[in-house]
PDB file of N, CA and C in Angstrom:
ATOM      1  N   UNK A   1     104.904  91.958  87.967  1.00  0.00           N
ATOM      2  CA  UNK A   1     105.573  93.004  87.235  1.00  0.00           C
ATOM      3  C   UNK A   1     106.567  93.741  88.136  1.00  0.00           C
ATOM      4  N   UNK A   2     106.073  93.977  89.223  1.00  0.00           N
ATOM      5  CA  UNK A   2     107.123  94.502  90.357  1.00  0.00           C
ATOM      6  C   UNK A   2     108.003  94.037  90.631  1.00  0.00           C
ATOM      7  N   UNK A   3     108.029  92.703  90.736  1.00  0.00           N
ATOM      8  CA  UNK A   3     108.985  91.872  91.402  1.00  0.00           C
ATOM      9  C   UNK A   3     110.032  91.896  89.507  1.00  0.00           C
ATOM     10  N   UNK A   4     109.809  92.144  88.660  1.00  0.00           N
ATOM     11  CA  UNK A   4     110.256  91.386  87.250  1.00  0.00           C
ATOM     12  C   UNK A   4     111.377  92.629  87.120  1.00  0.00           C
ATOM     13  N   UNK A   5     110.521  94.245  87.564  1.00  0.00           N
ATOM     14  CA  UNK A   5     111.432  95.293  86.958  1.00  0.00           C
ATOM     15  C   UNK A   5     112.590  95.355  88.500  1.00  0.00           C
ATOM     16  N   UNK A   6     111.949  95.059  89.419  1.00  0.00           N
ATOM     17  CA  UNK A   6     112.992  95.448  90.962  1.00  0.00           C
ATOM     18  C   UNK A   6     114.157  93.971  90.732  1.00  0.00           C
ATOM     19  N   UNK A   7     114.476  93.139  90.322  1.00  0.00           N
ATOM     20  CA  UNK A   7     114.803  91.887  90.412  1.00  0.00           C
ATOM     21  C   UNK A   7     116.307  92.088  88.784  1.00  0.00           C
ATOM     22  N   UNK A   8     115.517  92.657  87.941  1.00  0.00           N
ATOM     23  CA  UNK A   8     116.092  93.273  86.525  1.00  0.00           C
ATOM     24  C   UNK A   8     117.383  94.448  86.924  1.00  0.00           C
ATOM     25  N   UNK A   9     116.602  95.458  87.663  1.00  0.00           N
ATOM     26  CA  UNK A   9     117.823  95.993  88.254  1.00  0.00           C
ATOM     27  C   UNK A   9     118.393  95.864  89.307  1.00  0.00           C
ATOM     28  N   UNK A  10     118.470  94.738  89.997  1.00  0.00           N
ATOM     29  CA  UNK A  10     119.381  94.478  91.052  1.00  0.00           C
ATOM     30  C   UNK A  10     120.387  93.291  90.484  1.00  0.00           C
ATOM     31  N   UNK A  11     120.113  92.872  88.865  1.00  0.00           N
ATOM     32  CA  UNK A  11     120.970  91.655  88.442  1.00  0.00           C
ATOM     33  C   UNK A  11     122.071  92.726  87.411  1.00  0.00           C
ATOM     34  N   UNK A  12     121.433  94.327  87.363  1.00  0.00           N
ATOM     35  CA  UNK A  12     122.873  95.073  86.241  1.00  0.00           C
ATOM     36  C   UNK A  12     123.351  95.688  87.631  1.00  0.00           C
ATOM     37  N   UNK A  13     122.856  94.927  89.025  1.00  0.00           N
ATOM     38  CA  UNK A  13     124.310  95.711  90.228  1.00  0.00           C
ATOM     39  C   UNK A  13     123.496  97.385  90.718  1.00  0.00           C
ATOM     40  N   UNK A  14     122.212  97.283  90.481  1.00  0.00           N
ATOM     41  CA  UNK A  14     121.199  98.482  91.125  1.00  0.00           C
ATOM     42  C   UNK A  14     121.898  98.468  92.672  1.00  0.00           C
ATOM     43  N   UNK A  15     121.373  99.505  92.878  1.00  0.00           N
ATOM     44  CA  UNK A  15     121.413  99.591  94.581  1.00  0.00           C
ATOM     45  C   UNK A  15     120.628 100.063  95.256  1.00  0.00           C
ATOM     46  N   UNK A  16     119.660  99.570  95.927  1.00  0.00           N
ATOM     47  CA  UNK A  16     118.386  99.902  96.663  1.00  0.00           C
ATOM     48  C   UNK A  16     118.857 101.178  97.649  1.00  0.00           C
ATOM     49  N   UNK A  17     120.120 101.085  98.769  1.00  0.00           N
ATOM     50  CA  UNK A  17     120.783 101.817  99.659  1.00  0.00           C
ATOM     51  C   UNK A  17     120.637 103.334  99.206  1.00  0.00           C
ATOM     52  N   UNK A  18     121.040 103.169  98.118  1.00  0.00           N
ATOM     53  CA  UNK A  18     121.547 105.087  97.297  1.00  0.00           C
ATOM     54  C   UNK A  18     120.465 105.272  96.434  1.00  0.00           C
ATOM     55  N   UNK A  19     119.379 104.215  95.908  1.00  0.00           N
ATOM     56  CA  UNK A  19     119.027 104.208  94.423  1.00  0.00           C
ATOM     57  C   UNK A  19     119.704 104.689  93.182  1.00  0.00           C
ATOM     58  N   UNK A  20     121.296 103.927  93.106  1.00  0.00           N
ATOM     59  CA  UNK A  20     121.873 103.733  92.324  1.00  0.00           C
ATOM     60  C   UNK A  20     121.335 102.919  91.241  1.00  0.00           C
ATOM     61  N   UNK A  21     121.087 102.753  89.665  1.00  0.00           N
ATOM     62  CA  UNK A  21     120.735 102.449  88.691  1.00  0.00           C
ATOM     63  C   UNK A  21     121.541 102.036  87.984  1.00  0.00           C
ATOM     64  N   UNK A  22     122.416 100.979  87.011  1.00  0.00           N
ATOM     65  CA  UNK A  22     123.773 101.207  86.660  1.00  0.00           C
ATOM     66  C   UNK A  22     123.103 101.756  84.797  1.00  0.00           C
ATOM     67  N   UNK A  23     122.210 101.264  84.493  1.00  0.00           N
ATOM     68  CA  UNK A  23     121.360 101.876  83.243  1.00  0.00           C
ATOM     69  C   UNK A  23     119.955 103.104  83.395  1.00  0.00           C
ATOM     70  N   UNK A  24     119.841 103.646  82.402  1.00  0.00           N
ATOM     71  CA  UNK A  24     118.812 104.634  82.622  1.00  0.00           C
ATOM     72  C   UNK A  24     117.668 103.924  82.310  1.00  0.00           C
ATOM     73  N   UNK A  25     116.683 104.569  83.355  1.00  0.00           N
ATOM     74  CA  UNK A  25     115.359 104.510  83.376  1.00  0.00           C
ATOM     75  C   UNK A  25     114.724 103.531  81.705  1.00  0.00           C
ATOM     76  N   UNK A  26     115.345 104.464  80.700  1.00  0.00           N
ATOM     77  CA  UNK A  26     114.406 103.983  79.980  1.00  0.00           C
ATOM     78  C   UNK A  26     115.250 102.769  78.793  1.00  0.00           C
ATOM     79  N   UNK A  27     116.341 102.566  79.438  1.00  0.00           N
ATOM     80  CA  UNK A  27     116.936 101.200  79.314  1.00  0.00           C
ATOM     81  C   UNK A  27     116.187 100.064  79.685  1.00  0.00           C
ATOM     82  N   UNK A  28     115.268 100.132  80.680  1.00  0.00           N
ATOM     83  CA  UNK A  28     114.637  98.993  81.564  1.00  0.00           C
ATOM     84  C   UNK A  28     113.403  99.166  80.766  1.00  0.00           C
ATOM     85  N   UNK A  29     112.958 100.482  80.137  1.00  0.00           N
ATOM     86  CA  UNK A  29     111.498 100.484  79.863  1.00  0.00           C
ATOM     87  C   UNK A  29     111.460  99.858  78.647  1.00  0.00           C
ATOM     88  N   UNK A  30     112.382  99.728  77.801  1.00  0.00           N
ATOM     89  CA  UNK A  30     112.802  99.338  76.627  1.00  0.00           C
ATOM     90  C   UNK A  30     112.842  97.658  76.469  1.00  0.00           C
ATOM     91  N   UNK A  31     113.292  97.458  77.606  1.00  0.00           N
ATOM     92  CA  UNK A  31     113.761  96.309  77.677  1.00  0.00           C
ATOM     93  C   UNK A  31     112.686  95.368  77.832  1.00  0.00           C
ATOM     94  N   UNK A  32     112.047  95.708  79.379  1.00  0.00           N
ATOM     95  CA  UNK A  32     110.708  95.277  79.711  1.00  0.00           C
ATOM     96  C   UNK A  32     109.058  95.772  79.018  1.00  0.00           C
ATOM     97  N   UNK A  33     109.219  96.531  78.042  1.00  0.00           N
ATOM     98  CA  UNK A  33     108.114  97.271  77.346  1.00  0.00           C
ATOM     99  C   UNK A  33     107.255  97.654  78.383  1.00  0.00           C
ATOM    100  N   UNK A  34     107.741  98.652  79.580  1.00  0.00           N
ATOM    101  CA  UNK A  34     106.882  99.124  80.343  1.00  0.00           C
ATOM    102  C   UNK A  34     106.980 100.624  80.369  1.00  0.00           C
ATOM    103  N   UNK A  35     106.376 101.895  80.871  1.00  0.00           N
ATOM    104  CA  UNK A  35     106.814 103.367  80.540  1.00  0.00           C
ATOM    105  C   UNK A  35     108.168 103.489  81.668  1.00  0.00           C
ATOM    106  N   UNK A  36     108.703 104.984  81.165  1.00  0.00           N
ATOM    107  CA  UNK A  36     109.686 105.139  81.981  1.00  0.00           C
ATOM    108  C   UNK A  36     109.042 105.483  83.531  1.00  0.00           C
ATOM    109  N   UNK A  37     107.771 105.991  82.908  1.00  0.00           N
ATOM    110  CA  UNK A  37     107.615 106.577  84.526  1.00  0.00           C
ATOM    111  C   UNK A  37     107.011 105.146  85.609  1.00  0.00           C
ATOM    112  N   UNK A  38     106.425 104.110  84.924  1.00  0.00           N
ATOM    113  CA  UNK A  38     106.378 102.941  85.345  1.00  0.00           C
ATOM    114  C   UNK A  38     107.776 102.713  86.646  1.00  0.00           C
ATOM    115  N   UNK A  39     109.086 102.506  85.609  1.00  0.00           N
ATOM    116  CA  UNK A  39     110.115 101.637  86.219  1.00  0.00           C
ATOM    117  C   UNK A  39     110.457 102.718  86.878  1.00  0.00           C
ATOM    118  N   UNK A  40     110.312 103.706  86.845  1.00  0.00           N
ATOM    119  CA  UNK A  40     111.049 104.944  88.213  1.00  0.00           C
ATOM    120  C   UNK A  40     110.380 104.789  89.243  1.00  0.00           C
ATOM    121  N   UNK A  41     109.042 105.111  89.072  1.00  0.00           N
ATOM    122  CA  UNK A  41     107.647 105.025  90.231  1.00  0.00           C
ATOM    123  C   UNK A  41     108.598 103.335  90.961  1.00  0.00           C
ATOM    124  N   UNK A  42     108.606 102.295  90.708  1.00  0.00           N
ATOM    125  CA  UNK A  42     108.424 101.260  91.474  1.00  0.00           C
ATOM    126  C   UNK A  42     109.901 101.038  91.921  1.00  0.00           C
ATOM    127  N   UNK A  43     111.058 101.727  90.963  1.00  0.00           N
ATOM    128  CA  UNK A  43     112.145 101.579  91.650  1.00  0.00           C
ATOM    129  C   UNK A  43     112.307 102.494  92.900  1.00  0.00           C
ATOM    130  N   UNK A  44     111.627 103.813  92.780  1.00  0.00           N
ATOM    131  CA  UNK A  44     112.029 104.343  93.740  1.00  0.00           C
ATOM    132  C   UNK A  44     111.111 103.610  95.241  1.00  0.00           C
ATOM    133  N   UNK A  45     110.326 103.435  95.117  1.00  0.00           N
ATOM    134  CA  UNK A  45     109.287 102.929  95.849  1.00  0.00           C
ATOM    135  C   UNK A  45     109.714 101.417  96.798  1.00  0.00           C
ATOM    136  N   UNK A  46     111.105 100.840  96.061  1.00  0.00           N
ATOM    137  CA  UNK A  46     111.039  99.918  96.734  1.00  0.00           C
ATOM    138  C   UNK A  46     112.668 100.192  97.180  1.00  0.00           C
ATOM    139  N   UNK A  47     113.392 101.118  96.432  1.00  0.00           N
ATOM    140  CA  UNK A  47     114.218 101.990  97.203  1.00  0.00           C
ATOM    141  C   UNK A  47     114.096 102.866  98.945  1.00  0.00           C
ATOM    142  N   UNK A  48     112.727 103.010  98.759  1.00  0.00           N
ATOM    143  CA  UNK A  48     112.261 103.609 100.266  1.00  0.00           C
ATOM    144  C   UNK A  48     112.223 102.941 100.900  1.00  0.00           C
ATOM    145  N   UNK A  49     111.319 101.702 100.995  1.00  0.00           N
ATOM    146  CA  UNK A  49     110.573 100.836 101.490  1.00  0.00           C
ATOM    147  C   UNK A  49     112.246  99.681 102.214  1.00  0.00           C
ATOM    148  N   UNK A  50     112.809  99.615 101.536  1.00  0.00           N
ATOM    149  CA  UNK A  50     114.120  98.871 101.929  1.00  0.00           C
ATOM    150  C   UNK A  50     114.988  99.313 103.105  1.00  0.00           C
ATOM    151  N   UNK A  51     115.181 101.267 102.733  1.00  0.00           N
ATOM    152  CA  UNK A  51     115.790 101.717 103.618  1.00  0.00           C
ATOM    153  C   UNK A  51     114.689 101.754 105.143  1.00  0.00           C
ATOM    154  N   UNK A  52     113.358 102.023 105.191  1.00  0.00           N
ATOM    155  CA  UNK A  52     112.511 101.501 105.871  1.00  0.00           C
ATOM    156  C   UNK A  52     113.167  99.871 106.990  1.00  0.00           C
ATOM    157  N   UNK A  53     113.037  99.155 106.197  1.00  0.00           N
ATOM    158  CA  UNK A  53     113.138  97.762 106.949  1.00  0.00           C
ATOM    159  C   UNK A  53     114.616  97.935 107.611  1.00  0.00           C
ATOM    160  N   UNK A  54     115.209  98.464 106.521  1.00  0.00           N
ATOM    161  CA  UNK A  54     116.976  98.521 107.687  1.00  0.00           C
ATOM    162  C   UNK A  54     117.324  99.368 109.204  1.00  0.00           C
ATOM    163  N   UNK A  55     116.295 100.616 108.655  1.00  0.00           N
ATOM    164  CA  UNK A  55     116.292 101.238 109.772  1.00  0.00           C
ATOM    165  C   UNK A  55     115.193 101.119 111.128  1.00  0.00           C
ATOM    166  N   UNK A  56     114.281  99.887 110.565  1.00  0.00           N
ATOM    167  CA  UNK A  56     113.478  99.372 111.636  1.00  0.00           C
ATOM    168  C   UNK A  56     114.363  97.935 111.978  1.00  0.00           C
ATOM    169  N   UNK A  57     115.054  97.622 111.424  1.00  0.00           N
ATOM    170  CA  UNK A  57     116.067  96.329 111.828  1.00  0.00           C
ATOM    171  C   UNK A  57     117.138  96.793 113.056  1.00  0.00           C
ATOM    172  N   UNK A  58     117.546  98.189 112.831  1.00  0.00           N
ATOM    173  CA  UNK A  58     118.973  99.068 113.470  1.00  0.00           C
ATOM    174  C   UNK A  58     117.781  99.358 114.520  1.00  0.00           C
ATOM    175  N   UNK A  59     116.737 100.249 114.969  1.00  0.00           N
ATOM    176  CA  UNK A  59     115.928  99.745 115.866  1.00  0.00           C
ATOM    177  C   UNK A  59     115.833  98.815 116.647  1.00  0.00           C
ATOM    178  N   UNK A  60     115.764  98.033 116.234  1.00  0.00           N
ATOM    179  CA  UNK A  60     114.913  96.647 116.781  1.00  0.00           C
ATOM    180  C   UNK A  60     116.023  95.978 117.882  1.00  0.00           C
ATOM    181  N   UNK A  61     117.263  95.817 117.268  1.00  0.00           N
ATOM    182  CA  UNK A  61     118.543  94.953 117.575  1.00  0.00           C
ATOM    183  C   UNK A  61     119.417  96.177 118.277  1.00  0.00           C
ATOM    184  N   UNK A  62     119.844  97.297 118.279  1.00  0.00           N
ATOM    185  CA  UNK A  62     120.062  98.182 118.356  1.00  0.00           C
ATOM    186  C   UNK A  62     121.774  98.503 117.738  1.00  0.00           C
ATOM    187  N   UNK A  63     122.112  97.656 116.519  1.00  0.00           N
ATOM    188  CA  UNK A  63     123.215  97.512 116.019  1.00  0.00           C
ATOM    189  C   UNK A  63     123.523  98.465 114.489  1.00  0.00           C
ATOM    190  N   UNK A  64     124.323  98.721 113.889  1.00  0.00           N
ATOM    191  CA  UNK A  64     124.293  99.350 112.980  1.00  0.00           C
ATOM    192  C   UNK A  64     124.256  98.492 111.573  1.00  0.00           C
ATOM    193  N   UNK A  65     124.542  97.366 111.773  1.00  0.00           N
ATOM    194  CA  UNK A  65     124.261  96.270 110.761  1.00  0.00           C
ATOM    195  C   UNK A  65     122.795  96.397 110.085  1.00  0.00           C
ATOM    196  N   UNK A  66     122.102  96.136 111.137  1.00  0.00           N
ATOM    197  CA  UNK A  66     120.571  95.911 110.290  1.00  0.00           C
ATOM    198  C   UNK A  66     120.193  94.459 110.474  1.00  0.00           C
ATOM    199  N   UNK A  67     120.737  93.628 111.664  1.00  0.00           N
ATOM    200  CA  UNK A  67     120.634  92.089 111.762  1.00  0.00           C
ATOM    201  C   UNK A  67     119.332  91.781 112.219  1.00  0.00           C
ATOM    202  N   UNK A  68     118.637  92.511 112.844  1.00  0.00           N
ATOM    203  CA  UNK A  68     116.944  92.200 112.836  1.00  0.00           C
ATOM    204  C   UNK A  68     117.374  91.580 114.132  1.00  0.00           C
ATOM    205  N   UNK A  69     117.704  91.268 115.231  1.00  0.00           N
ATOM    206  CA  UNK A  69     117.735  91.001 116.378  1.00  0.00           C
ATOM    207  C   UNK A  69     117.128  91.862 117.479  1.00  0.00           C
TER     208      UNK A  69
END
């Protein structure tokens, strides 16, 4: 289910970076018959979790890219 609603809005052009949405919340809930607070809870959640890995990537390599080196 996670992977179905995070995957849904990254194909209408979402953006994990800003948690940009290009439809509302309950466009997706509609769509996917799940609640709104469902698809917010897991978008934002994997909105964090992303900026997480980039800024342990810019860490790691010590570049501003995020190349994981």
């Amino acid at each position: 289910m996670r992977t179905l609603i995070i995957d849904r809005i990254l194909q209408e052009d979402g953006d994990p970076v800003t948690g940009y949405t290009p439809r509302s919340f309950q466009y997706f809930s509609e769509e996917l018959r799940l609640s709104v607070n469902t698809i917010t809870k897991i978008w934002q959640k994997f909105c964090e979790e992303f900026l997480l890995i980039l800024k342990l990537r810019e860490v790691r390599c010590g570049c501003v890219n995020g190349c994981g080196f």
